[in-house]
C-alpha atoms as a PDB file:
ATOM      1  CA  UNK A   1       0.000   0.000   0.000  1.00  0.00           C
ATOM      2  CA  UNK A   2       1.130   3.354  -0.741  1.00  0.00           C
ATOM      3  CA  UNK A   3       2.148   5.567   1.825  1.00  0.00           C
ATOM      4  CA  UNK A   4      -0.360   9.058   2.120  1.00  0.00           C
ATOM      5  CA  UNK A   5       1.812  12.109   0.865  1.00  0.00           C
ATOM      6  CA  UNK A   6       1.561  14.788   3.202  1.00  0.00           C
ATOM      7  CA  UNK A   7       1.527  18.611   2.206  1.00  0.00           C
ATOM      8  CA  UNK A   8       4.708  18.820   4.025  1.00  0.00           C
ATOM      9  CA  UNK A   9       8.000  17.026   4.655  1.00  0.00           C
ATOM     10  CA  UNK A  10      10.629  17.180   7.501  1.00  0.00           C
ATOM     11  CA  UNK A  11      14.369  17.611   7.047  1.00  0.00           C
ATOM     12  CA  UNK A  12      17.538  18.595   9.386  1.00  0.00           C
ATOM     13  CA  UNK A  13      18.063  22.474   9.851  1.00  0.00           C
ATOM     14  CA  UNK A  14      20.644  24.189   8.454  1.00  0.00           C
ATOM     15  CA  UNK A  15      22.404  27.959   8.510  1.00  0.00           C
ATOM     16  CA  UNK A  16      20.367  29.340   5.449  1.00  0.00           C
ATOM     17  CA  UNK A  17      17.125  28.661   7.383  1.00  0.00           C
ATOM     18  CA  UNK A  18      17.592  30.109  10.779  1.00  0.00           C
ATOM     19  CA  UNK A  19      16.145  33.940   9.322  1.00  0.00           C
ATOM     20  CA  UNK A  20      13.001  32.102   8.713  1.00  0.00           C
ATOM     21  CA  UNK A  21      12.908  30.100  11.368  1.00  0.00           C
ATOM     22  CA  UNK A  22      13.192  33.214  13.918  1.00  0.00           C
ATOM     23  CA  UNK A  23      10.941  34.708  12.152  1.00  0.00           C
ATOM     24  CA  UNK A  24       8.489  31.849  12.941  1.00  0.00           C
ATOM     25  CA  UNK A  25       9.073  31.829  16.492  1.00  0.00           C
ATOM     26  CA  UNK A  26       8.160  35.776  16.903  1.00  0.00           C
ATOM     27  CA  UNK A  27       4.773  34.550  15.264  1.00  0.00           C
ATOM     28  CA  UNK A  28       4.419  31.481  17.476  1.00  0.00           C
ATOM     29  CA  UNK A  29       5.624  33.098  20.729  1.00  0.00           C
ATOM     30  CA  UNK A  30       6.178  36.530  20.829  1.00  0.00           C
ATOM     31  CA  UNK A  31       9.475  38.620  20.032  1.00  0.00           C
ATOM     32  CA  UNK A  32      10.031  38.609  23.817  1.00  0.00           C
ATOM     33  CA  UNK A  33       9.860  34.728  23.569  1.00  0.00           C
ATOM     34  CA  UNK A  34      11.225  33.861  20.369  1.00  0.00           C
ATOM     35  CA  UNK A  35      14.719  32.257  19.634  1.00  0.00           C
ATOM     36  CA  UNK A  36      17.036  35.003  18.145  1.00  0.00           C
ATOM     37  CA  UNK A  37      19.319  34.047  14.890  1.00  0.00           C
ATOM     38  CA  UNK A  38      22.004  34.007  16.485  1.00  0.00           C
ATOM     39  CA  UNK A  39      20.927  31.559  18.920  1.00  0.00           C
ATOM     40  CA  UNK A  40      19.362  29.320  16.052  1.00  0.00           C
ATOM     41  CA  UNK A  41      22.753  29.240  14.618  1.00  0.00           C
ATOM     42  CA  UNK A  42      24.748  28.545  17.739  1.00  0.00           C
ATOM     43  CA  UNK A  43      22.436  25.406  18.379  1.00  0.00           C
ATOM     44  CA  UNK A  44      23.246  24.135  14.506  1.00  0.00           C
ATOM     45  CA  UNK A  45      26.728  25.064  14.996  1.00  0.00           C
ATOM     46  CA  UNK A  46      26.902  23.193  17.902  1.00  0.00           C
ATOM     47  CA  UNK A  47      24.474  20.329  18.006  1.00  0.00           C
ATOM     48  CA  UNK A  48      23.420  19.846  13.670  1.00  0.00           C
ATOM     49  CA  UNK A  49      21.733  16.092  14.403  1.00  0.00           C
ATOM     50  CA  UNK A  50      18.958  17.472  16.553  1.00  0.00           C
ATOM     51  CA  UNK A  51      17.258  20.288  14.690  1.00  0.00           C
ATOM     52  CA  UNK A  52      14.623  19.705  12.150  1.00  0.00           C
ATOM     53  CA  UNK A  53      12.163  22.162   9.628  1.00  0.00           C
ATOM     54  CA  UNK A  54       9.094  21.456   8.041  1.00  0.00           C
ATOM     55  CA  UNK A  55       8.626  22.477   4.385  1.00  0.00           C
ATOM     56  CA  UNK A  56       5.359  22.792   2.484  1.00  0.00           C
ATOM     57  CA  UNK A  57       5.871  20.922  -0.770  1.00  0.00           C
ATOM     58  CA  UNK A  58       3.912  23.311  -2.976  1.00  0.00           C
ATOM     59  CA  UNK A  59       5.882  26.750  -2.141  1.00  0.00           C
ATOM     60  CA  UNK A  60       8.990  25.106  -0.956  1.00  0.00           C
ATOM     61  CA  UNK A  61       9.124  27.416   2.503  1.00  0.00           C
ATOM     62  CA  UNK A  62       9.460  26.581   5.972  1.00  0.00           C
ATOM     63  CA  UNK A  63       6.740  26.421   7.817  1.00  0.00           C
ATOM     64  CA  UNK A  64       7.619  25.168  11.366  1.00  0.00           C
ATOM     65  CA  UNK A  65      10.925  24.046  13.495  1.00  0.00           C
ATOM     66  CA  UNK A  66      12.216  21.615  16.413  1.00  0.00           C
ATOM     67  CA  UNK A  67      14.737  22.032  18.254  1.00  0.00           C
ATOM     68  CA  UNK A  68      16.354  19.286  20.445  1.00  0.00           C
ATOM     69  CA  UNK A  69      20.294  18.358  21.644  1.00  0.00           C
ATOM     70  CA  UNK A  70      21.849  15.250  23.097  1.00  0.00           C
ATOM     71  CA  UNK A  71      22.646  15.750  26.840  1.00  0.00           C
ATOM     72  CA  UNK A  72      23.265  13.458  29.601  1.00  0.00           C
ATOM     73  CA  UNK A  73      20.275  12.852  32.588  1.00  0.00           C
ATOM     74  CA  UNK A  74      20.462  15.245  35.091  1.00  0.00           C
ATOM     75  CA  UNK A  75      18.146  16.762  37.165  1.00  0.00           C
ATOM     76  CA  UNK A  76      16.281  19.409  34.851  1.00  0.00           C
ATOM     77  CA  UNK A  77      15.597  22.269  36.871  1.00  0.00           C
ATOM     78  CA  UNK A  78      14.735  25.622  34.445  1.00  0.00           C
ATOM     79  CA  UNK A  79      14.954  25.986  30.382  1.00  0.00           C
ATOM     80  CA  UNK A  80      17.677  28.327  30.546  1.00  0.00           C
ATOM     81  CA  UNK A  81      20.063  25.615  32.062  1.00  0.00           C
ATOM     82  CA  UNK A  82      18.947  22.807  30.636  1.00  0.00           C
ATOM     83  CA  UNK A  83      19.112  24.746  27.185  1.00  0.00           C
ATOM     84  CA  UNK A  84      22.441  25.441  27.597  1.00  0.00           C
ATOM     85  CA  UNK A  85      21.203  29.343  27.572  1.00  0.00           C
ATOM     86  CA  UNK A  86      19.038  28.677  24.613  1.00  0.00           C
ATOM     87  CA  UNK A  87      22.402  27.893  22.515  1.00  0.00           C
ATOM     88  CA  UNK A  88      23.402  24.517  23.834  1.00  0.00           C
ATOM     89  CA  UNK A  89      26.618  25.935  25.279  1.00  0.00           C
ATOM     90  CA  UNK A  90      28.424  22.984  27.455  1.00  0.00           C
ATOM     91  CA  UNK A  91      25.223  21.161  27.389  1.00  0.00           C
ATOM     92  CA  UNK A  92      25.750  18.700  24.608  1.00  0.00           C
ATOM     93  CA  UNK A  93      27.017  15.368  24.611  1.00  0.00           C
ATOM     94  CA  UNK A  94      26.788  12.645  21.528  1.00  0.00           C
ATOM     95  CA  UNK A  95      26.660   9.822  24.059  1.00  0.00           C
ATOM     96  CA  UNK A  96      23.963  11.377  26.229  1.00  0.00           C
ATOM     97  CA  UNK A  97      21.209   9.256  27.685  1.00  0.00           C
ATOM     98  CA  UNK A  98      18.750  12.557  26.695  1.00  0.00           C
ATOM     99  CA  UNK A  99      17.396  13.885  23.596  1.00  0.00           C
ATOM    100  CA  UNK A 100      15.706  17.468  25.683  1.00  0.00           C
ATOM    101  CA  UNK A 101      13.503  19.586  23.373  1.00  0.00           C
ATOM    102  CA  UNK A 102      13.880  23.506  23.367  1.00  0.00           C
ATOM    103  CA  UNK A 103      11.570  23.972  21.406  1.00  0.00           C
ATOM    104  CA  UNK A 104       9.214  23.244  18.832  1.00  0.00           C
ATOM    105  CA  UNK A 105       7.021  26.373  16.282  1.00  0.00           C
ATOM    106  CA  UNK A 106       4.528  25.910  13.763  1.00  0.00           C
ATOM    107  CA  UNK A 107       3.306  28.956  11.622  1.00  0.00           C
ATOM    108  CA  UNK A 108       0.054  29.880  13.446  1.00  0.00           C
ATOM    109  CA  UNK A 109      -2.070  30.087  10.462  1.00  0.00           C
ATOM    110  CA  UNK A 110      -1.168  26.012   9.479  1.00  0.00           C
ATOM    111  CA  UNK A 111      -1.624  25.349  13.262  1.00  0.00           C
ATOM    112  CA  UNK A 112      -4.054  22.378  13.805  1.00  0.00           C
ATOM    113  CA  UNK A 113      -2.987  19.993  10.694  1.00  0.00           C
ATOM    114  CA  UNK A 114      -0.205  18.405  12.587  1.00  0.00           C
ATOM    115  CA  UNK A 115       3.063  19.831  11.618  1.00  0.00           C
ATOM    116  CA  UNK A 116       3.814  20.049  15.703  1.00  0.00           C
ATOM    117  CA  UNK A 117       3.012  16.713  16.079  1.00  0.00           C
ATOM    118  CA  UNK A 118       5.040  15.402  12.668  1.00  0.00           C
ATOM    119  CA  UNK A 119       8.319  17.660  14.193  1.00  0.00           C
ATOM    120  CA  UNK A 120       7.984  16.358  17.845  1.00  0.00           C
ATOM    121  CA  UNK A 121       8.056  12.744  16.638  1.00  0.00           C
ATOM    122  CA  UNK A 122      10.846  13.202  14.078  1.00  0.00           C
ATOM    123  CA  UNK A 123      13.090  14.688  17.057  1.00  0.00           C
ATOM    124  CA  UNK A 124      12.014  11.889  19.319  1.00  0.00           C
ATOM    125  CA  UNK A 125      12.877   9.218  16.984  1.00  0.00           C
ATOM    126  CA  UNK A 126      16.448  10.930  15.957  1.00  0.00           C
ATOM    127  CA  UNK A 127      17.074   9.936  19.668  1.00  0.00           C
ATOM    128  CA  UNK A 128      15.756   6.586  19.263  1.00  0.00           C
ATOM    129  CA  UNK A 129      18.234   6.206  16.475  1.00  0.00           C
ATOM    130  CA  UNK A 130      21.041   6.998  18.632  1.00  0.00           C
ATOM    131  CA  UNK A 131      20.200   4.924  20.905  1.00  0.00           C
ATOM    132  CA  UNK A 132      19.221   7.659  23.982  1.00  0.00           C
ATOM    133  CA  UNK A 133      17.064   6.243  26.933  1.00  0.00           C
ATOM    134  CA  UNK A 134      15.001   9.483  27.371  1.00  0.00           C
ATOM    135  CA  UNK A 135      13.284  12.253  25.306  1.00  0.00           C
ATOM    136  CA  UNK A 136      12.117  15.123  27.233  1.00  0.00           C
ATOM    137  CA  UNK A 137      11.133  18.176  27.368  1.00  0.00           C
ATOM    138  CA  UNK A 138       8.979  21.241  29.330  1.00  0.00           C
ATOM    139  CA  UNK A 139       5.797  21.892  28.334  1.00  0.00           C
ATOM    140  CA  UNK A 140       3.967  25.277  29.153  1.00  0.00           C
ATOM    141  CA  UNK A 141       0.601  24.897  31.376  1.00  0.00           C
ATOM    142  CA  UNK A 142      -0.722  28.141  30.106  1.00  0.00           C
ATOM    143  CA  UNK A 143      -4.669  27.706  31.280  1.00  0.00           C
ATOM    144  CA  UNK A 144      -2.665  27.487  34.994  1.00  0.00           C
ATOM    145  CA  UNK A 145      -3.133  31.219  36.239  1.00  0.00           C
ATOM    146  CA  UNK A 146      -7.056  30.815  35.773  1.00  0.00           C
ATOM    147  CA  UNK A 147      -7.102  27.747  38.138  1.00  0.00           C
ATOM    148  CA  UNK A 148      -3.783  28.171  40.425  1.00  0.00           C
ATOM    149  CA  UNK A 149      -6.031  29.582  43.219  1.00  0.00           C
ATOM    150  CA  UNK A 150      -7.998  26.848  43.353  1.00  0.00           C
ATOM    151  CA  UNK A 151      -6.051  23.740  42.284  1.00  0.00           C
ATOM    152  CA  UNK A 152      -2.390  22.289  43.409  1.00  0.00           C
ATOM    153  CA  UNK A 153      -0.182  21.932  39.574  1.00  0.00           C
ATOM    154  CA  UNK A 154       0.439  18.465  40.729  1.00  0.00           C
ATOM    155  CA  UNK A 155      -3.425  17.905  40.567  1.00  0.00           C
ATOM    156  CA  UNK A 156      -3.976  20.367  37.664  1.00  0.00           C
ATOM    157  CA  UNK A 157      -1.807  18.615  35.473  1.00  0.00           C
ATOM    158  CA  UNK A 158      -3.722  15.207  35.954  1.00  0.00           C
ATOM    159  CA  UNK A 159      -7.010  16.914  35.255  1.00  0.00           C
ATOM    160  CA  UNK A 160      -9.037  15.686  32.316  1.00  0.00           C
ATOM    161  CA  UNK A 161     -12.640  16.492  30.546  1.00  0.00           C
ATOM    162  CA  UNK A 162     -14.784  13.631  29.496  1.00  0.00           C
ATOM    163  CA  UNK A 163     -17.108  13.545  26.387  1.00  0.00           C
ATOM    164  CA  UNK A 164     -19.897  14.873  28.805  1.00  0.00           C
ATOM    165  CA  UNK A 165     -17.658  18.042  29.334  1.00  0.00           C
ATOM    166  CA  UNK A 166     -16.966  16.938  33.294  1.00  0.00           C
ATOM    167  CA  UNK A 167     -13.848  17.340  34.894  1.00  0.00           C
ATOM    168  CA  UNK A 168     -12.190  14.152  35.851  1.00  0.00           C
ATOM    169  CA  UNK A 169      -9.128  12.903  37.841  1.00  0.00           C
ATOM    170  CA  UNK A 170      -7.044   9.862  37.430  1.00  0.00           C
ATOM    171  CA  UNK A 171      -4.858  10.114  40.897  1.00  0.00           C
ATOM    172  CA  UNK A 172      -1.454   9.040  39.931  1.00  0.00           C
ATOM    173  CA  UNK A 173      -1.161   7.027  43.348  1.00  0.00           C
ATOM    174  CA  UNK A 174      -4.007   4.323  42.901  1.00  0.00           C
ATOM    175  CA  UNK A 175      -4.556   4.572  38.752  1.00  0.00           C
ATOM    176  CA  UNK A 176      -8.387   5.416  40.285  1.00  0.00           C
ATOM    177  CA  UNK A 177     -10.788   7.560  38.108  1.00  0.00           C
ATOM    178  CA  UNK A 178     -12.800   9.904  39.969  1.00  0.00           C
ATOM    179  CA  UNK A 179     -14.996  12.031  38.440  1.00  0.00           C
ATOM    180  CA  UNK A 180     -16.336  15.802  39.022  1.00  0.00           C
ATOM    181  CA  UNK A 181     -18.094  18.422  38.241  1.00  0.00           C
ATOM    182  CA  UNK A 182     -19.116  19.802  34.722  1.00  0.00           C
ATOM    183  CA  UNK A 183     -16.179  22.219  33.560  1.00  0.00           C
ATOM    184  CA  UNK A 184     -18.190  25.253  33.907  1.00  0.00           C
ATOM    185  CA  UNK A 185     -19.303  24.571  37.380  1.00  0.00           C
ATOM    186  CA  UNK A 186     -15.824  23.614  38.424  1.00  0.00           C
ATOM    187  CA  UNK A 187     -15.124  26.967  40.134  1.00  0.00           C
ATOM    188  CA  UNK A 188     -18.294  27.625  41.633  1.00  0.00           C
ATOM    189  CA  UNK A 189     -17.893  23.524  42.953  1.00  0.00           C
ATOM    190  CA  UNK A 190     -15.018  24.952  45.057  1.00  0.00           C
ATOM    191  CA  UNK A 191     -17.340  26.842  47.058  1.00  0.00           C
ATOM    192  CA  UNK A 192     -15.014  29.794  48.316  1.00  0.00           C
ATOM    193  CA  UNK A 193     -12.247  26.930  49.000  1.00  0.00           C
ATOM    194  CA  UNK A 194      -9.881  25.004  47.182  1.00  0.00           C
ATOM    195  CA  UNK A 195     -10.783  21.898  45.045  1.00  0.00           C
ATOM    196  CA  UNK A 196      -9.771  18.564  46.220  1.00  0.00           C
ATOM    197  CA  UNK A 197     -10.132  15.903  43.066  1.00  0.00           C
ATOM    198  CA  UNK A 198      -9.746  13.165  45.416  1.00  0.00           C
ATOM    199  CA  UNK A 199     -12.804  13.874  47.327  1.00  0.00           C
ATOM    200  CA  UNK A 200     -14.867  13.597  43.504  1.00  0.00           C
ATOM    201  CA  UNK A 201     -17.092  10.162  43.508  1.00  0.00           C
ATOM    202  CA  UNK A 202     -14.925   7.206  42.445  1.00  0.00           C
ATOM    203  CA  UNK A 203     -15.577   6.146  38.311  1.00  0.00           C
ATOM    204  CA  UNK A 204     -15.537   1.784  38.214  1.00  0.00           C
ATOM    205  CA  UNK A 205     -14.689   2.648  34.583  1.00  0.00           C
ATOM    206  CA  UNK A 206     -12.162   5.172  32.711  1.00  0.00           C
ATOM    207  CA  UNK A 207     -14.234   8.434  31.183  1.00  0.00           C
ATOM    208  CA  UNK A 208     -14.687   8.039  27.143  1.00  0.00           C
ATOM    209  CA  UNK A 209     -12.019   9.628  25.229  1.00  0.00           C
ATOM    210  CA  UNK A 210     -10.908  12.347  27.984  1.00  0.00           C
ATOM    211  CA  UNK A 211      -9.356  15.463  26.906  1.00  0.00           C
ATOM    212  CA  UNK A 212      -6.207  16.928  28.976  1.00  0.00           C
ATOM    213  CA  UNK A 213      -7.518  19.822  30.753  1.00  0.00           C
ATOM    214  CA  UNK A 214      -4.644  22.468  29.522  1.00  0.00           C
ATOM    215  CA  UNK A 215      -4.638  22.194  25.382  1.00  0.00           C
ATOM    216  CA  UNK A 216      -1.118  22.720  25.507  1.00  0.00           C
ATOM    217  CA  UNK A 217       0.368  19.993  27.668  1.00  0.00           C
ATOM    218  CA  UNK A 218      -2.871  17.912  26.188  1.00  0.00           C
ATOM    219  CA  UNK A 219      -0.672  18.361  22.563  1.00  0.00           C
ATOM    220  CA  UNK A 220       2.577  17.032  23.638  1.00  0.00           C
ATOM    221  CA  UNK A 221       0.658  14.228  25.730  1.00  0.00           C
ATOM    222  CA  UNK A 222      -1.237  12.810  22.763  1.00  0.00           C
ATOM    223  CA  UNK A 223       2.317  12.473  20.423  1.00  0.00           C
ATOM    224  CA  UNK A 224       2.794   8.917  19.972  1.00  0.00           C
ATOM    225  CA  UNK A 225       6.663   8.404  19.200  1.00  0.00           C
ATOM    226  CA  UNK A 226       7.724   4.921  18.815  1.00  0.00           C
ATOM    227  CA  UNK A 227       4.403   3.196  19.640  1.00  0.00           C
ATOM    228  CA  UNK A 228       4.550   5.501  22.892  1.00  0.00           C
ATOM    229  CA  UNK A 229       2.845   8.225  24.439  1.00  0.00           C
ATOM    230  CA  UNK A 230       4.116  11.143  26.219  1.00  0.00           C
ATOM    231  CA  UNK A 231       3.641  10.942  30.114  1.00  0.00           C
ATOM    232  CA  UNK A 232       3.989  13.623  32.623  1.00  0.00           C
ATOM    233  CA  UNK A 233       6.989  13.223  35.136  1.00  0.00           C
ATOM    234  CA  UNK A 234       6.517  16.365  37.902  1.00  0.00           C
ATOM    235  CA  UNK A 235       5.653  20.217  37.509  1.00  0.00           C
ATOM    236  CA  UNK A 236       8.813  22.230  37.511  1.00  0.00           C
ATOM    237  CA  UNK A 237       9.094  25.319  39.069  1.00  0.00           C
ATOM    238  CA  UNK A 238      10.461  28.463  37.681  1.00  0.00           C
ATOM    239  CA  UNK A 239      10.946  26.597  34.681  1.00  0.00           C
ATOM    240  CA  UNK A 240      10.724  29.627  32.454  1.00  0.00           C
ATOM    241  CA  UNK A 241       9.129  33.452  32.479  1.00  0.00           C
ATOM    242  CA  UNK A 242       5.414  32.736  31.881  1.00  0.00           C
ATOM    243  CA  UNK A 243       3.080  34.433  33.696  1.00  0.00           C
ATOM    244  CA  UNK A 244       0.125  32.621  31.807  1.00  0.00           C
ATOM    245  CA  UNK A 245       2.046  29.192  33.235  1.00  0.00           C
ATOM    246  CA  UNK A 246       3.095  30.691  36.534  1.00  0.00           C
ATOM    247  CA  UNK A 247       6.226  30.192  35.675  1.00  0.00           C
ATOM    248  CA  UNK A 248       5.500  26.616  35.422  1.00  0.00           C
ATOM    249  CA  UNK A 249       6.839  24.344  32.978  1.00  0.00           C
ATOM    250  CA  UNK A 250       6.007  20.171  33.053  1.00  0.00           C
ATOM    251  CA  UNK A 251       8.866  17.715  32.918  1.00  0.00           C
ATOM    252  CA  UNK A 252       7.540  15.042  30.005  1.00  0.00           C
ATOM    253  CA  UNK A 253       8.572  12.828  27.637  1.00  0.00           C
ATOM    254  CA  UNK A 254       9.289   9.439  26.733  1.00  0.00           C
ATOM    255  CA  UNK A 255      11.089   6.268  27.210  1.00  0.00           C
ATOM    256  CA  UNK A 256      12.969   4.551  24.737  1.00  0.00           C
ATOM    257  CA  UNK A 257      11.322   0.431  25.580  1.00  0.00           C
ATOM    258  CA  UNK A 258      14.419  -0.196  23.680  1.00  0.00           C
ATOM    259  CA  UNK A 259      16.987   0.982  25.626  1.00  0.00           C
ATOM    260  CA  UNK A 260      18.354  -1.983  27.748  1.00  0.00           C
ATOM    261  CA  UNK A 261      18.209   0.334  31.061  1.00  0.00           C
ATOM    262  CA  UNK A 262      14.192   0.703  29.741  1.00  0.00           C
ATOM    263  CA  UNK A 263      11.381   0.844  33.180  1.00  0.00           C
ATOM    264  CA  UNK A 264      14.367   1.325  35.842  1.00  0.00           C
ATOM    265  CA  UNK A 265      13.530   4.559  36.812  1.00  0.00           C
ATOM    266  CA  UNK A 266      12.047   7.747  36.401  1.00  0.00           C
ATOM    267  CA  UNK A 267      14.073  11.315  35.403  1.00  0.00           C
END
């Protein structure tokens, strides 16, 4: 059977692109936000295997990037470090048990038709190919200053909706479903306190096709790289400047079921 064509196709960055690129970001994320060209070409220059674009066929421009360098497994504590200061300065190493995203941008207007999803997985799987353990990365909670007075962002981050539109939480301790209110009652449900999703009635089955609460982390968690899906790790604090995240960010990623170290531990 013939493989589907897509309207785009993937392929490794290089110095001629980084203008572009940039330019992408500022869309994406803001000029306050966005990669400058000279870091774009200090990451190439340093670390060329990790750094993909996305080109529609017809025009022959780039329409998206990911970023991503080999590093070794250390305790990830902000982007700036782990990111070698957004350049991969003394960061990168070719044996490295880590492939850690910096970043990924899609050109907002093509946003939706899975170029994010196409980049993520090809910068996954060029770490699969070299044999690293881990893939990981910090994902922005964004919806977390509407709901940070009321929810803990170890519970926020585990918070679903159902097909009925109710809020639902799978606690990571005991794998139990319990189920709440309908989203737009959630707030009023906390009744001038906070909201406890263990207290919700227990679920004897899992809600029908459930939807992760923030959008954004709900993107990265639905990528399915090497027969795998993304899982959360912890909430990371001060991970970046984002006052729509709180400064959040959200260790996750995946393993490599490969790797011969695969289901030891956790990063």
């Amino acid at each position: 059977m013939r493989a589907v064509e897509t309207p785009f196709f993937i392929r490794m960055a290089t110095p001629s692109d980084v203008q572009t690129c940039h330019e992408i970001d500022v869309a994406a994320w803001g000029a306050d936000s966005a990669a400058s060209v000279e870091m774009l070409l200090a990451r190439i220059e340093r670390w060329p295997l990790g750094n993909f674009v996305s080109i529609d066929r017809a025009t022959g421009a780039i329409i998206g990037s990911v970023w991503s360098v080999a590093t070794d497994l250390k305790s990830i504590v902000s982007w700036w470090e782990a990111s070698g200061e957004g350049t991969y300065a003394n960061i990168c190493n070719p044996g490295g048990d880590v492939q850690y995203g910096v970043n990924v941008s899609v050109r907002p207007d093509l946003a939706g038709q899975g170029l994010g999803e196409a980049l993520v997985t090809r910068a996954v799987e060029s770490g699969w190919l070299a044999g690293r353990r881990w893939a990981l990365l910090g994902s922005r909670i964004p919806h977390l200053h509407e709901w940070h007075d009321l929810l803990s962002v170890d519970d926020y981050v585990q918070l679903t909706i159902d097909d009925h539109d109710r809020a639902c939480f799978q606690d990571p301790d005991t794998n139990v479903w319990r189920i709440g209110p309908l989203k737009q009652d959630l707030r009023a449900s906390a009744a001038g306190g906070r909201i406890d999703p263990r207290a919700w009635p227990e679920s004897a089955i899992a809600p029908i096709r459930p939807r992760v609460f923030d959008g954004e982390l709900g993107f990265f968690l639905g990528v399915v790289a090497g027969g795998r899906r993304c899982r959360i790790f912890r909430p990371l604090p001060d991970y970046f400047p984002d006052p729509d995240s709180c400064n959040y960010g959200v260790l996750i990623g995946w393993e490599n079921h490969d790797h011969p170290d695969y289901g030891t531990s956790k990063p």
